[in-house]
C-alpha atoms as a PDB file:
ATOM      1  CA  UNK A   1     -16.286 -13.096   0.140  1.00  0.00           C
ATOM      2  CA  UNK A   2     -13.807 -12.572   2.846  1.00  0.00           C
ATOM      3  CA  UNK A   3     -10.523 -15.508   2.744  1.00  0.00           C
ATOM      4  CA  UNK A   4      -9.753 -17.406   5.633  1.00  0.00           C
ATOM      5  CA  UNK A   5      -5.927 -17.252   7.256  1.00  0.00           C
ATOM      6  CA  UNK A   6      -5.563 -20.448   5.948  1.00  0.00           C
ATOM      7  CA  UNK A   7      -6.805 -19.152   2.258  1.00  0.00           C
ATOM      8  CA  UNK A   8      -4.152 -16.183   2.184  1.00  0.00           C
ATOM      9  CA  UNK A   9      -0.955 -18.140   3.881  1.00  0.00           C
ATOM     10  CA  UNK A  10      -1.877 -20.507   0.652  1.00  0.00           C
ATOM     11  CA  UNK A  11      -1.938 -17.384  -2.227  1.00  0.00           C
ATOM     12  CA  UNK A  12       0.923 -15.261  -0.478  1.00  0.00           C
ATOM     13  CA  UNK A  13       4.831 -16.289   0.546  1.00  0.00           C
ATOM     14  CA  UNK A  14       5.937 -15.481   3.651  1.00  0.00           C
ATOM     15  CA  UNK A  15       7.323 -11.669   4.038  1.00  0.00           C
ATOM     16  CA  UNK A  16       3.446 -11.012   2.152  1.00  0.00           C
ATOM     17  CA  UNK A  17       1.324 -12.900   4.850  1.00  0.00           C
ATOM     18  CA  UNK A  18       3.276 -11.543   7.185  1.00  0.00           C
ATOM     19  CA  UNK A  19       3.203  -8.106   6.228  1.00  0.00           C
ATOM     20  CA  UNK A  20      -0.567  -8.034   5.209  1.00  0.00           C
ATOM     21  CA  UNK A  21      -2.033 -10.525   7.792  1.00  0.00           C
ATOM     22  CA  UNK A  22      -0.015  -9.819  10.786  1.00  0.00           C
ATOM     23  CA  UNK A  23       1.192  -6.262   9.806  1.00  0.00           C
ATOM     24  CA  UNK A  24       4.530  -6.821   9.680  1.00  0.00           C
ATOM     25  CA  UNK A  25       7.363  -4.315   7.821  1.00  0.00           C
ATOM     26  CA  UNK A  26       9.564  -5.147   5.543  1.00  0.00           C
ATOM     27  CA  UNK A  27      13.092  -3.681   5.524  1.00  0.00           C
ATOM     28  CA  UNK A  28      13.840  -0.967   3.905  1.00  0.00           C
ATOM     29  CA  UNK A  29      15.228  -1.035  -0.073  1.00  0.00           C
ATOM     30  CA  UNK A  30      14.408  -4.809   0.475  1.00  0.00           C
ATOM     31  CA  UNK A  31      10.596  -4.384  -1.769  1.00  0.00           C
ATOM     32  CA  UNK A  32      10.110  -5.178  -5.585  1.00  0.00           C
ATOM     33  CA  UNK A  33       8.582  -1.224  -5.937  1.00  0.00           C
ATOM     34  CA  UNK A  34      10.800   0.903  -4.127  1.00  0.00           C
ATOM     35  CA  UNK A  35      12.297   1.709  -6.997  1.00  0.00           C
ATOM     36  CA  UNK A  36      10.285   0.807  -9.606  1.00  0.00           C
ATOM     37  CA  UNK A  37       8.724   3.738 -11.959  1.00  0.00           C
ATOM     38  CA  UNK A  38       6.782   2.368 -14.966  1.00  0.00           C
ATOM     39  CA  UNK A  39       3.350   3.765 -15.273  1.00  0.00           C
ATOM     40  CA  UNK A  40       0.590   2.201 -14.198  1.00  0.00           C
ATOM     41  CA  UNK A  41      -1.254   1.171 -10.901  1.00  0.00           C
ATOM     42  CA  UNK A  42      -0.515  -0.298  -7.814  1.00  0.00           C
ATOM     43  CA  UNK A  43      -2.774  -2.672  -5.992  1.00  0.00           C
ATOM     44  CA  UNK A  44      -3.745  -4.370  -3.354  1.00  0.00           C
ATOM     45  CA  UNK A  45      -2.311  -8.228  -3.105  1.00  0.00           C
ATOM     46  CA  UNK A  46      -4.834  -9.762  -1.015  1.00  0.00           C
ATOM     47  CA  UNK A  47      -7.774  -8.577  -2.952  1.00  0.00           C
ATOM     48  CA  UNK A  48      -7.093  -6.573  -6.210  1.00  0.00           C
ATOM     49  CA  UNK A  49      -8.003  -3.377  -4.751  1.00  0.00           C
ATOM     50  CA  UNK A  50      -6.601  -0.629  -6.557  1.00  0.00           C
ATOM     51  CA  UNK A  51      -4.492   1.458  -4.249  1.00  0.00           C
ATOM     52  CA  UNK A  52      -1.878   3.891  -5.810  1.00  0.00           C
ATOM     53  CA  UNK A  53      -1.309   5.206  -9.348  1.00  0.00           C
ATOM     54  CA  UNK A  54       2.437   5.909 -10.484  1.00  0.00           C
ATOM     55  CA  UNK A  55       1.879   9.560 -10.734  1.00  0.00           C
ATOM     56  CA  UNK A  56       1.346   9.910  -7.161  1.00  0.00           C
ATOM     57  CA  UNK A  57       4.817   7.709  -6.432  1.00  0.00           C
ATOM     58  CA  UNK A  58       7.826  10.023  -5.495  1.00  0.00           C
ATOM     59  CA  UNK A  59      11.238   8.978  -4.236  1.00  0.00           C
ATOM     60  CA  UNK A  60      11.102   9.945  -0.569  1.00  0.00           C
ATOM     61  CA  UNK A  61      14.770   8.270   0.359  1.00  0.00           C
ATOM     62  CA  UNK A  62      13.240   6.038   3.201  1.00  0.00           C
ATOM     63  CA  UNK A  63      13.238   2.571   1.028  1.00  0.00           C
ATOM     64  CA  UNK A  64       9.708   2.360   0.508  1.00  0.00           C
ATOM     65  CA  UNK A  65       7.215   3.046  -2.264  1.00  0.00           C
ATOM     66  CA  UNK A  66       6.010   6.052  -1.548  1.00  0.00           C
ATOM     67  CA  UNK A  67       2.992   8.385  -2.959  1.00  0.00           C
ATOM     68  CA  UNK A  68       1.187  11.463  -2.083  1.00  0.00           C
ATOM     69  CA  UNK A  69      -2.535  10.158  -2.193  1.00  0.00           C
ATOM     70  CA  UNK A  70      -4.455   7.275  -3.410  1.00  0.00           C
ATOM     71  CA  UNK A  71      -5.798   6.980  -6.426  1.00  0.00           C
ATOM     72  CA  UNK A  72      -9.448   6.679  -4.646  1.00  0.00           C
ATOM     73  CA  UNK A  73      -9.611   7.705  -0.988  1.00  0.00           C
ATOM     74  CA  UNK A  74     -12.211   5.084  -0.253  1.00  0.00           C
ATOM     75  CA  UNK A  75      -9.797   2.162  -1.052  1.00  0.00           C
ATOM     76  CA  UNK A  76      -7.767   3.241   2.245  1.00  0.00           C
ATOM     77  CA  UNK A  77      -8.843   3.077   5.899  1.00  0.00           C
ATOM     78  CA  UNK A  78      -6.604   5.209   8.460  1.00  0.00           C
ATOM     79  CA  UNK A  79      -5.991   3.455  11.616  1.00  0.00           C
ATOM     80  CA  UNK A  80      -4.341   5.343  14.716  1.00  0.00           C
ATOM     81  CA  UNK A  81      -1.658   3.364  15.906  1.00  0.00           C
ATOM     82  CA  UNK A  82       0.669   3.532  19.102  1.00  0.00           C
ATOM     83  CA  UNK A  83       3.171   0.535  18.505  1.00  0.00           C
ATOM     84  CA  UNK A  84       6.493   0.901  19.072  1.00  0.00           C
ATOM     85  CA  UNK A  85       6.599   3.445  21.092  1.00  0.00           C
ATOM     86  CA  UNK A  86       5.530   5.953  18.364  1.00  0.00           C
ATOM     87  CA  UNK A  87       1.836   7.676  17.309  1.00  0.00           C
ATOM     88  CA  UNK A  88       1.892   7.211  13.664  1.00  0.00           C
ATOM     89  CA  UNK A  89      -1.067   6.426  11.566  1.00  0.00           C
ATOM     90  CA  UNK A  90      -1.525   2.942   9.720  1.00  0.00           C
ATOM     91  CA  UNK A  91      -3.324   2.666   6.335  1.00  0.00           C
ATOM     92  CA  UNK A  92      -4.835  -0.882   5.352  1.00  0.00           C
ATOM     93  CA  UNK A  93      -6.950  -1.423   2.159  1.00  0.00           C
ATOM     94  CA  UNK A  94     -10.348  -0.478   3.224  1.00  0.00           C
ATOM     95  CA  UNK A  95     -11.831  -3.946   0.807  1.00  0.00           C
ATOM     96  CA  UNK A  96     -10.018  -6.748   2.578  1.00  0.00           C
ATOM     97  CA  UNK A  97      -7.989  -5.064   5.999  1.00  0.00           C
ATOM     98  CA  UNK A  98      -4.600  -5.976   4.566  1.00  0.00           C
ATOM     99  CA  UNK A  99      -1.660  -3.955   6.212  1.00  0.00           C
ATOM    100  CA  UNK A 100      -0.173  -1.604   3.502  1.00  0.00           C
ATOM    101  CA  UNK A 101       2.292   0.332   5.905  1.00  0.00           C
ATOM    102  CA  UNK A 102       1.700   4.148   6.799  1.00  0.00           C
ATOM    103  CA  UNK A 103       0.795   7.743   6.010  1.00  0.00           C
ATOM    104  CA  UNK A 104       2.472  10.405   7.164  1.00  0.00           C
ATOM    105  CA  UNK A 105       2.187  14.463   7.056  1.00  0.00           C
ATOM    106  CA  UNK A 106       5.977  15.012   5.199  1.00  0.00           C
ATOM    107  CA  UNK A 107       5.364  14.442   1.594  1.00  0.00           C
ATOM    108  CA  UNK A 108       4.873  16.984  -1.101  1.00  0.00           C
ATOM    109  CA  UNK A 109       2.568  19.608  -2.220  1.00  0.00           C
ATOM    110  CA  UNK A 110      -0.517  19.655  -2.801  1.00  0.00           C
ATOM    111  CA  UNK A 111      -1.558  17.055  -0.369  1.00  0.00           C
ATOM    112  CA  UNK A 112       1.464  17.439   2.310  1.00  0.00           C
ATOM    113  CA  UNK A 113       1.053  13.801   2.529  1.00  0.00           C
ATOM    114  CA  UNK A 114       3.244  10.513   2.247  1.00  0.00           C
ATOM    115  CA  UNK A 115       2.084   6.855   2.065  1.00  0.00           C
ATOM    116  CA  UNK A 116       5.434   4.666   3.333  1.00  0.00           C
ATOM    117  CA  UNK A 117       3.849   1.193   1.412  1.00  0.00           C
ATOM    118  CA  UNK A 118       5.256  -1.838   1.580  1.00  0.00           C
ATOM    119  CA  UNK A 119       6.546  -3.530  -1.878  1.00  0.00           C
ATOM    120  CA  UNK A 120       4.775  -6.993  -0.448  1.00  0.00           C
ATOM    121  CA  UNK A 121       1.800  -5.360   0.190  1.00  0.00           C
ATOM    122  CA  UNK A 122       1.314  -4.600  -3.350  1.00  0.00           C
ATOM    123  CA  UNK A 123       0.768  -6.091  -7.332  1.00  0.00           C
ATOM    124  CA  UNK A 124       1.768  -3.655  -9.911  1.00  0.00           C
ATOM    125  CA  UNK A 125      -0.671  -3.096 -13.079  1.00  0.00           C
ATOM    126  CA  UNK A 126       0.940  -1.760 -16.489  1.00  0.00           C
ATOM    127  CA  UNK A 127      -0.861   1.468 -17.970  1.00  0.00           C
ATOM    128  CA  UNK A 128      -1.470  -0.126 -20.953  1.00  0.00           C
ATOM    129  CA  UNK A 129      -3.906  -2.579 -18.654  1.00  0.00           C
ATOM    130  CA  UNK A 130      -4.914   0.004 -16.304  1.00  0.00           C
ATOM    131  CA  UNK A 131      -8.692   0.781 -16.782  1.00  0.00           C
ATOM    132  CA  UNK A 132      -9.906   3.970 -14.888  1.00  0.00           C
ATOM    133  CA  UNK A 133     -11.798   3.380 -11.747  1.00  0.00           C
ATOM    134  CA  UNK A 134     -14.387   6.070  -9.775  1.00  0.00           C
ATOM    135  CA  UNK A 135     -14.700   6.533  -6.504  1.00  0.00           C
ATOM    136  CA  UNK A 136     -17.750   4.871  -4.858  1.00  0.00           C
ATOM    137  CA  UNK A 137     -18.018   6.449  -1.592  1.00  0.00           C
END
């Protein structure tokens, strides 16, 4: 069942409403992950979406998590946008629409790719808790 605004400004603080809800950014080297490397998985705050595992996460020096792919391509929607003067491509979690920040074609081999996600975008599952999940597209 979809939440309401109201629902999510009462289970999220401020920067993660803002960031998820109104797609905000927050500033760089500011987030709980950007440097944070235990293993496990990263997912979505709104809605418990699993997003990223840590063995996709690399340290791309721009302040933000950042990982080459997601752990299931189906859990992330690509959205062309044109904001701020720039064409760059948004990613939100394909479950519940929330804002995760932006994928870009600069990361590393093999996919070329890098996902610049916001630390307030994102809960952070130990390995030890992390189940395996399969895509369902």
């Amino acid at each position: 069942m979809k939440k309401t605004d109201q629902e999510y400004k009462q289970i999220l603080n401020d920067i993660e409403y803002r960031v998820t809800r109104e797609a905000a950014t927050e500033r760089p080297f500011s987030g709980k992950y950007w440097d944070h490397w235990d293993q496990g998985r990263y997912k979505c705050i709104c809605c418990d979406t699993p997003l990223f595992l840590s063995e996709t996460k690399f340290d791309a020096g721009c302040g933000w998590p950042s990982y080459s792919a997601p752990e299931v391509p189906s859990s992330i929607k690509e959205i062309r946008d044109t904001s701020h003067g720039m064409i760059r491509t948004e990613v939100r979690c394909a479950h519940c629409d929330a804002h995760l920040g932006h994928v870009f074609d600069d990361g590393p081999l093999p996919t070329g790719l890098r996902y610049c996600i916001n630390s307030a975008s994102l809960t952070f599952e130990p390995s030890q808790n992390a189940t395996p999940i399969k895509d369902v597209e």
